[in-house]
N, C-alpha and C. Protein backbone atom coordinates (compact mmCIF):
# COMPACT_ATOMS: atom_id res chain seq x y z
N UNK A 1 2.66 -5.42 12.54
CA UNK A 1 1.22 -5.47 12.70
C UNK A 1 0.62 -4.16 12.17
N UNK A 2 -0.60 -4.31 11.48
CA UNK A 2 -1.07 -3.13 10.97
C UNK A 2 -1.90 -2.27 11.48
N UNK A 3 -1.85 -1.26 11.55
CA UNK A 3 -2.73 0.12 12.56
C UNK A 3 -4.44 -0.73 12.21
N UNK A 4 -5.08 -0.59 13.58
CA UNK A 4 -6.42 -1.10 13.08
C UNK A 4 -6.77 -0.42 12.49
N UNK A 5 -7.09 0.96 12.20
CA UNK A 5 -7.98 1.31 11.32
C UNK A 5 -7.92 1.34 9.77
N UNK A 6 -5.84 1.62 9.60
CA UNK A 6 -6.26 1.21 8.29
C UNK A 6 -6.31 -0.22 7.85
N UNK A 7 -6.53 -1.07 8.49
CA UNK A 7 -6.92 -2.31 8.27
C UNK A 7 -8.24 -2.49 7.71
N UNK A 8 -9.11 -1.86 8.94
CA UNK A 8 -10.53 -1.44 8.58
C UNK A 8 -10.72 -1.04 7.16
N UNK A 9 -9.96 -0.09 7.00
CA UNK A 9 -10.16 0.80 5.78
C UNK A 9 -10.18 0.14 4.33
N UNK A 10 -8.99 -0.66 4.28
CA UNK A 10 -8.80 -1.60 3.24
C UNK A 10 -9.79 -2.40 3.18
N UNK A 11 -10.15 -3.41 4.80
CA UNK A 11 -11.17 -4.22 4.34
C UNK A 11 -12.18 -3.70 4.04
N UNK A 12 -13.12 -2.80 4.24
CA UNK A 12 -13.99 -2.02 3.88
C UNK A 12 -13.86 -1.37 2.19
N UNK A 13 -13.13 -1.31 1.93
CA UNK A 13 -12.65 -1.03 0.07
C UNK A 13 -11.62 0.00 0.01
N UNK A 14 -11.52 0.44 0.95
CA UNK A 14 -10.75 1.98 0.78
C UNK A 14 -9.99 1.92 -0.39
N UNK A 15 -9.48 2.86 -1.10
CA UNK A 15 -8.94 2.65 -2.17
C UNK A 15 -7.61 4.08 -1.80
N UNK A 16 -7.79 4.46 -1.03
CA UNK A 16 -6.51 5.63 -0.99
C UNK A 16 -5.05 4.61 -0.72
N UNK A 17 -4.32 4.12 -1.20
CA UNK A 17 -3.21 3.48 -0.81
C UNK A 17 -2.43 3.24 -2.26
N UNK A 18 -1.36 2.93 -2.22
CA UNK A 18 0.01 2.85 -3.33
C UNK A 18 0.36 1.35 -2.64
N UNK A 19 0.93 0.64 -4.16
CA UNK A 19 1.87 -0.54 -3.93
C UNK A 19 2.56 -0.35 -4.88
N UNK A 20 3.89 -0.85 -4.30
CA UNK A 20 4.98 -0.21 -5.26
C UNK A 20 6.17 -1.57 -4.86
N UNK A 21 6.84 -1.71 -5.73
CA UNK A 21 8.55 -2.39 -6.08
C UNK A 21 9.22 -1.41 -5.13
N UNK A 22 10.35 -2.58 -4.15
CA UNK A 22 11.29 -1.53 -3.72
C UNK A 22 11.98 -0.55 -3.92
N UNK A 23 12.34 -0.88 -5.44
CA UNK A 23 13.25 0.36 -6.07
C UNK A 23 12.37 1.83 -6.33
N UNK A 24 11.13 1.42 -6.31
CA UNK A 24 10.61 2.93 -6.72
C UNK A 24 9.38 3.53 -5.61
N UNK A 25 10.07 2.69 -4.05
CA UNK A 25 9.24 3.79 -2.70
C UNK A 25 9.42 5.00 -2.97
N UNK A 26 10.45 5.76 -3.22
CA UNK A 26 10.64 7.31 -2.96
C UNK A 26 9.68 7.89 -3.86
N UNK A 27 9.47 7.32 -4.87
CA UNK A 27 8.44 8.46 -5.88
C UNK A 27 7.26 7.87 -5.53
N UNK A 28 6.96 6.57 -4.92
CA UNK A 28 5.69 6.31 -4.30
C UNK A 28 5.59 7.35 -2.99
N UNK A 29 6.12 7.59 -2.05
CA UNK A 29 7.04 8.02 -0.76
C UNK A 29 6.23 9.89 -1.66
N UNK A 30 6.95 10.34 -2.55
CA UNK A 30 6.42 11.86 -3.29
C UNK A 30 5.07 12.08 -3.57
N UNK A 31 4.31 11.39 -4.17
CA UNK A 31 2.90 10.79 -4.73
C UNK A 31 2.23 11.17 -3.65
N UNK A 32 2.14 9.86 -2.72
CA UNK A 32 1.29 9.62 -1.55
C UNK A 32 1.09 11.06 -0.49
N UNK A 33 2.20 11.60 -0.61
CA UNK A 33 2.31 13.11 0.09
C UNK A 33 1.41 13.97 -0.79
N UNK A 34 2.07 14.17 -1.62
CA UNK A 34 1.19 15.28 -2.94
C UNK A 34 -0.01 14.73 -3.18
N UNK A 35 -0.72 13.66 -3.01
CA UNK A 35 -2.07 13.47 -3.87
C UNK A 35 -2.82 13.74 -1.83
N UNK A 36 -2.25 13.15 -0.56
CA UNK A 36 -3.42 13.29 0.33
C UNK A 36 -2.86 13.67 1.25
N UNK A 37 -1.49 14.60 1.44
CA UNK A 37 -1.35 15.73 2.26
C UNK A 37 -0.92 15.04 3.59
N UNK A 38 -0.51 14.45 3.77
CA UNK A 38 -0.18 13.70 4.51
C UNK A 38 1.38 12.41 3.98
N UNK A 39 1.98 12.12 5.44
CA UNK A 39 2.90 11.15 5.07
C UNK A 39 2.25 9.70 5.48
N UNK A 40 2.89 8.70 4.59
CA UNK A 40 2.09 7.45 4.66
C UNK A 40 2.22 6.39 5.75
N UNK A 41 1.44 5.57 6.34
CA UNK A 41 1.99 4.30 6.74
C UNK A 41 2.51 3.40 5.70
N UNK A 42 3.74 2.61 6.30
CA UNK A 42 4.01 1.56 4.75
C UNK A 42 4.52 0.02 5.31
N UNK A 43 3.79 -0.76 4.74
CA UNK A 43 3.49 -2.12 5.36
C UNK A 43 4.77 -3.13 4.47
N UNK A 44 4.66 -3.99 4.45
CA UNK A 44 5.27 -5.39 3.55
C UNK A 44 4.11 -5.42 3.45
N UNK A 45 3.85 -6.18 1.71
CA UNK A 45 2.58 -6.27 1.22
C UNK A 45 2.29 -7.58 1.79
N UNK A 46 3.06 -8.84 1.82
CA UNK A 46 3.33 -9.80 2.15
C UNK A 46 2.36 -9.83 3.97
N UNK A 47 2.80 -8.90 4.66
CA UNK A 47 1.93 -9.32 5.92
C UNK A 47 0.64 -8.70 5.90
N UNK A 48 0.74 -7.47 5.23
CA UNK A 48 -0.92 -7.10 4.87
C UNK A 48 -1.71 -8.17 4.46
N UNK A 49 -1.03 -8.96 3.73
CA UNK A 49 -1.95 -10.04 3.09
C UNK A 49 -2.56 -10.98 3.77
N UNK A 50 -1.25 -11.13 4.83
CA UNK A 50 -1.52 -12.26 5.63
C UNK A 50 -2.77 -11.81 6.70
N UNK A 51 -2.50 -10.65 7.09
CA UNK A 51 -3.34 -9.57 8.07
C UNK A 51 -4.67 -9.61 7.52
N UNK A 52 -5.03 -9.85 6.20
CA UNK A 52 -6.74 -9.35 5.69
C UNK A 52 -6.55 -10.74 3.93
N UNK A 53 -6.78 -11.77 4.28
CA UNK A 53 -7.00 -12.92 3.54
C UNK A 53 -7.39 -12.69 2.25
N UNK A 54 -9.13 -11.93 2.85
CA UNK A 54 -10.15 -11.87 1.63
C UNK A 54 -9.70 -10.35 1.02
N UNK A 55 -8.61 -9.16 1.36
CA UNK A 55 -8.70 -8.36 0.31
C UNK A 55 -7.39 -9.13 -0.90
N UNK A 56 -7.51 -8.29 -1.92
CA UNK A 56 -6.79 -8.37 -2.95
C UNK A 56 -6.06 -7.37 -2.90
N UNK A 57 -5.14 -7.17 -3.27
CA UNK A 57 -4.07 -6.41 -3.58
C UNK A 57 -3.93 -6.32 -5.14
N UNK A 58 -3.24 -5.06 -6.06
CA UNK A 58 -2.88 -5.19 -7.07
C UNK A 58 -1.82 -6.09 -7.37
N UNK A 59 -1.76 -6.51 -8.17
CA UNK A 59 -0.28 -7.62 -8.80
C UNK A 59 0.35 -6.80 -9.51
N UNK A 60 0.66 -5.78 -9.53
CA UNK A 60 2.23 -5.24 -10.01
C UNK A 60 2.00 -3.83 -9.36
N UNK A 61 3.44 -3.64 -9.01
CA UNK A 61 3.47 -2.49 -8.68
C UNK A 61 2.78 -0.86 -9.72
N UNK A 62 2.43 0.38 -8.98
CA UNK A 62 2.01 1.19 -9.58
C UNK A 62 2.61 1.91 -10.63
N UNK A 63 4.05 1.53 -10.77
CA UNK A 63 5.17 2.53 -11.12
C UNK A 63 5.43 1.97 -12.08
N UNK A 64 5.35 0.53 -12.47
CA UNK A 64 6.07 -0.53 -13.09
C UNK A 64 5.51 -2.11 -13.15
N UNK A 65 5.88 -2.89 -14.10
CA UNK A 65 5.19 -4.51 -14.02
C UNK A 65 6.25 -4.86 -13.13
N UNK A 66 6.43 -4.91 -12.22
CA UNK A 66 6.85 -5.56 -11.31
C UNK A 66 6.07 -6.10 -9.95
N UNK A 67 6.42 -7.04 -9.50
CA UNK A 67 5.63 -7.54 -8.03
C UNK A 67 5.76 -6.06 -6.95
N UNK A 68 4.64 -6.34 -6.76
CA UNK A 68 4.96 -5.23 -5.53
C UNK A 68 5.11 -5.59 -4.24
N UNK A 69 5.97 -4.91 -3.27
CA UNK A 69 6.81 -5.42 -2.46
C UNK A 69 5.95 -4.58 -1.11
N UNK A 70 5.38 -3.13 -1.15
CA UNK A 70 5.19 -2.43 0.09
C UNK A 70 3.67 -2.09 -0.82
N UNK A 71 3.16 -1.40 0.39
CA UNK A 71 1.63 -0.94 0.07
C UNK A 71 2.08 0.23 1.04
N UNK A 72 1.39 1.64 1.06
CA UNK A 72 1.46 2.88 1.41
C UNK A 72 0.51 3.35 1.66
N UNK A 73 -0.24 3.27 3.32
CA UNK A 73 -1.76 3.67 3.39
C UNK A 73 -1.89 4.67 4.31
């Protein structure tokens, strides 16, 4: 289940978050630290989705064309 607020956050537009392919969390995992100073929450994109209907998610991961598997908020 996802923390309410960043639930809020997403549905509201937030845009601070990473989705990434399993193989490449750790340099998502490096990123998310270095760009907002902080360590991330990290969901299955799969129940986020289910959790908030009307947002969208990117279709490929950030790193790579691949499906993305986690989101990092």
């Amino acid at each position: 289940m996802m923390d309410p607020t960043k639930k809020e956050y997403l549905a509201n537009g937030g845009d601070h978050f990473i989705v990434c392919a399993a193989d490449q969390m750790e340099l998502a995992l490096d990123e998310f630290v270095d760009e907002y100073g902080e360590a991330p929450d990290v969901y299955l994109l799969a129940e986020v989705m289910q959790e908030l209907p009307d947002w969208r998610a990117p279709e490929t991961c950030q790193y790579s064309e691949q499906k993305p598997v986690y989101i990092l908020i």
